[in-house]
Protein backbone atom coordinates (compact mmCIF):
# COMPACT_ATOMS: atom_id res chain seq x y z
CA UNK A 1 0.00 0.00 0.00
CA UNK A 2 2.79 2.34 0.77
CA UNK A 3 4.04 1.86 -3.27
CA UNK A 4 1.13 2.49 -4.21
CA UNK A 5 0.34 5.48 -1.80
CA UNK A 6 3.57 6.76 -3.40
CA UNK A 7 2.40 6.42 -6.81
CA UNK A 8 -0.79 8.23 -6.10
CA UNK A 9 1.02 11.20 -4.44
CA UNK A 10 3.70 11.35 -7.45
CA UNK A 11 0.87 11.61 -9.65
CA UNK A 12 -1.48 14.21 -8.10
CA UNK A 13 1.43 16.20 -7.93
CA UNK A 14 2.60 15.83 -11.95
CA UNK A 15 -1.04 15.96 -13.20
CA UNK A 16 -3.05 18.61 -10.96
CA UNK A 17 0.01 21.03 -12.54
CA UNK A 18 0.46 19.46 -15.61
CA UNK A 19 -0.28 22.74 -17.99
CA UNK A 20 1.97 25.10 -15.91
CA UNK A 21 5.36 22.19 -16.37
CA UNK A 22 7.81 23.05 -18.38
CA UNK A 23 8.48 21.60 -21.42
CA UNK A 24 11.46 19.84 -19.83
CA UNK A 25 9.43 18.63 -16.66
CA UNK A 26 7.12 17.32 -18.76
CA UNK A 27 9.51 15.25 -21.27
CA UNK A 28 10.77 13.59 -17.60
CA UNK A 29 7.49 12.69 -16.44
CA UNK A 30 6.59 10.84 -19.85
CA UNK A 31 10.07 9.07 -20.09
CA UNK A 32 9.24 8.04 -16.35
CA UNK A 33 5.78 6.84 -17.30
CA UNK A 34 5.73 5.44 -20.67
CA UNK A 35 2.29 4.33 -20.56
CA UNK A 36 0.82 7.77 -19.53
CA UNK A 37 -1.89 9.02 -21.77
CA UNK A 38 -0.85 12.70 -21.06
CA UNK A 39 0.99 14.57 -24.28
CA UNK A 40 3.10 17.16 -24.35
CA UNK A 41 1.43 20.90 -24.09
CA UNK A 42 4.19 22.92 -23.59
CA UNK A 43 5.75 25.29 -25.34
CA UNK A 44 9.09 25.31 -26.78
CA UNK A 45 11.69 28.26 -25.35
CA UNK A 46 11.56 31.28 -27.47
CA UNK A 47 14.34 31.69 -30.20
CA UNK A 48 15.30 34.70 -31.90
CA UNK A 49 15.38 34.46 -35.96
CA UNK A 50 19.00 33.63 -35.42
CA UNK A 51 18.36 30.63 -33.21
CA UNK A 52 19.31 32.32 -29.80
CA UNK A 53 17.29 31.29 -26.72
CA UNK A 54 15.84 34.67 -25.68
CA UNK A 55 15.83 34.57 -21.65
CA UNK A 56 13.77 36.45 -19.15
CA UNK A 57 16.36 39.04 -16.85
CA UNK A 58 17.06 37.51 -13.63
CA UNK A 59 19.29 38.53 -10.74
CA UNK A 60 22.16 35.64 -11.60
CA UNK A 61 22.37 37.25 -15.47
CA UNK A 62 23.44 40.52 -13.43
CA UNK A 63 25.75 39.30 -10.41
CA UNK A 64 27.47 37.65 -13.47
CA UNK A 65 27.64 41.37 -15.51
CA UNK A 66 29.11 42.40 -12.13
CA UNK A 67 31.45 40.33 -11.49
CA UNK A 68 32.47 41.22 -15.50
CA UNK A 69 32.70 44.66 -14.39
CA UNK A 70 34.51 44.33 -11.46
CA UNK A 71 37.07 41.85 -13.67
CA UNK A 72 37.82 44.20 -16.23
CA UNK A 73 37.89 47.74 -14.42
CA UNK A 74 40.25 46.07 -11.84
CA UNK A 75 37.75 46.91 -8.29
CA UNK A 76 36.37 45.25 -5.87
CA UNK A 77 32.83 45.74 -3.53
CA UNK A 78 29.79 47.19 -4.55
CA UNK A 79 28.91 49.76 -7.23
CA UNK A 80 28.30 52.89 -5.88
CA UNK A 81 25.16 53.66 -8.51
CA UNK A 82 23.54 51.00 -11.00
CA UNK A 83 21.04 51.05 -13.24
CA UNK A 84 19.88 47.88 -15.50
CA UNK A 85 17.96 48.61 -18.49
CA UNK A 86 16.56 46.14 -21.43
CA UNK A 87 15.51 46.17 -24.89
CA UNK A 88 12.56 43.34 -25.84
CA UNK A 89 11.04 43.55 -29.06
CA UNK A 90 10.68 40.63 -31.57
CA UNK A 91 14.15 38.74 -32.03
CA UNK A 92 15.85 41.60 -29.81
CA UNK A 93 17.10 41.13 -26.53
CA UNK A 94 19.44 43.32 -25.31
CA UNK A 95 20.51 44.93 -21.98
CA UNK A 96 22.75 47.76 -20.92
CA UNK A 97 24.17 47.72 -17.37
CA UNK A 98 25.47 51.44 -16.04
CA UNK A 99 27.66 51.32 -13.39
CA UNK A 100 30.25 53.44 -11.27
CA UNK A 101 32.60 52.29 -8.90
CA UNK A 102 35.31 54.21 -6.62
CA UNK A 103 38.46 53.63 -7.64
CA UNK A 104 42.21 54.56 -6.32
CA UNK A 105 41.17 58.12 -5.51
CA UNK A 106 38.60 58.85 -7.58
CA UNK A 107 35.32 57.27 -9.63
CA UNK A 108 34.82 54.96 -12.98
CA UNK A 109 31.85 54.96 -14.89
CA UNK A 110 31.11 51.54 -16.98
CA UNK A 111 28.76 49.93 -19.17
CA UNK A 112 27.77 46.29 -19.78
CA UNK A 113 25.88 44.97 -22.46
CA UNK A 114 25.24 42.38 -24.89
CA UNK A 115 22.18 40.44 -24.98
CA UNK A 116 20.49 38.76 -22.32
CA UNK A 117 21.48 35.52 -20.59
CA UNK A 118 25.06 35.38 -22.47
CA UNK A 119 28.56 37.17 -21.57
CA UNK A 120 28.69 40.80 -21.49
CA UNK A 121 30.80 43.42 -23.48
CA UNK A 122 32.74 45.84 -21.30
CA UNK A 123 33.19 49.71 -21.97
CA UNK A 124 34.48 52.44 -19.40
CA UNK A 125 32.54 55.46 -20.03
CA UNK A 126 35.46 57.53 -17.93
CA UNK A 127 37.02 58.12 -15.12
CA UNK A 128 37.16 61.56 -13.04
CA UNK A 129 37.93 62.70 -9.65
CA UNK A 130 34.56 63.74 -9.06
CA UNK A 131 30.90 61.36 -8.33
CA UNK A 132 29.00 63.90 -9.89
CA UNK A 133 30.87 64.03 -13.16
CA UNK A 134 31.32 60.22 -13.59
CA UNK A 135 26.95 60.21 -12.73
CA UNK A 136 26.92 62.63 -15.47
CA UNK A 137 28.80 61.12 -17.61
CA UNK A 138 26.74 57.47 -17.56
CA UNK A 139 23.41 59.42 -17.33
CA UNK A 140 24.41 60.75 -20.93
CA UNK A 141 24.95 57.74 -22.47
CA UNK A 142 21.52 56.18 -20.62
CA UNK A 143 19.80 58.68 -21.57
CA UNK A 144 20.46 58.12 -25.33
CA UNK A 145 19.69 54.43 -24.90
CA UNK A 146 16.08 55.28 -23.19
CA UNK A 147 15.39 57.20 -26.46
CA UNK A 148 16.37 54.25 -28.40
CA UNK A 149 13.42 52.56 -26.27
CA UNK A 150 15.37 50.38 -23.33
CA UNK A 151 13.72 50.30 -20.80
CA UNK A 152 14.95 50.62 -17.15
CA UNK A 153 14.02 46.81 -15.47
CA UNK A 154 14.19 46.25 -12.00
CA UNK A 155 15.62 42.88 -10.84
């Protein structure tokens, strides 16, 4: 009875949610259960035209931008102002990561971007003596990329 109590509760579980599995999830259920009369619904992950996976932003796609960042600009810690923003449209998905971090004696400003879920491209914007000028300097060039219709994301 317990086998067959642990069927049961297997079951419930896989088939009271079976819509809302992914399309993974459900491949491994019907490879465990060969004989199950349930078929796949889901759908497939999004690809672009040029056969990238297009990916959702998440918090792990930007602690890996940041740790980029922090690579290739040479500093350690904790930005000192961020901002994430995103471009979704069709095939497109892009991001933009602004940054600026203290360094030696004074400030960098940086950029990430590339599209989202693969490795970022590095740029330093500049680097000045002053908070205010390297702010300026990044709010600029995000400025021009919110009129090219990115979008700041929170994560």
């Amino acid at each position: 009875m317990k086998f067959l109590a642990l069927i049961q509760s297997e079951f419930l579980k896989e088939a009271r949610l079976w819509d809302q599995l992914t399309l993974e999830e459900q491949k491994g259920y019907l490879s465990r259960h060969p004989k199950s009369k349930r078929k796949i619904t889901a759908q497939p992950p999004l690809k672009s035209p040029g056969g990238l996976a297009i990916h959702d932003p998440h918090r792990g796609h930007a602690f890996k931008i940041l740790k980029s960042l922090r690579h290739t600009l040479g500093v350690e810690g904790r930005p000192e102002w961020k901002k994430y923003l995103t471009f979704r449209s069709g095939g497109s998905n892009k991001f933009h990561y602004f940054a600026i971090f203290p360094k030696d004696k004074g400030y960098v400003a940086a950029n990430a971007f590339g599209r989202i879920g693969y490795d970022p491209k590095v740029s330093v914007i500049g680097e000045t003596n002053s908070k205010d000028q390297a702010m300026a300097m990044a709010e600029k060039k995000l400025n021009k990329k919110e009129k090219k219709g990115y979008k700041i994301t929170a994560l």
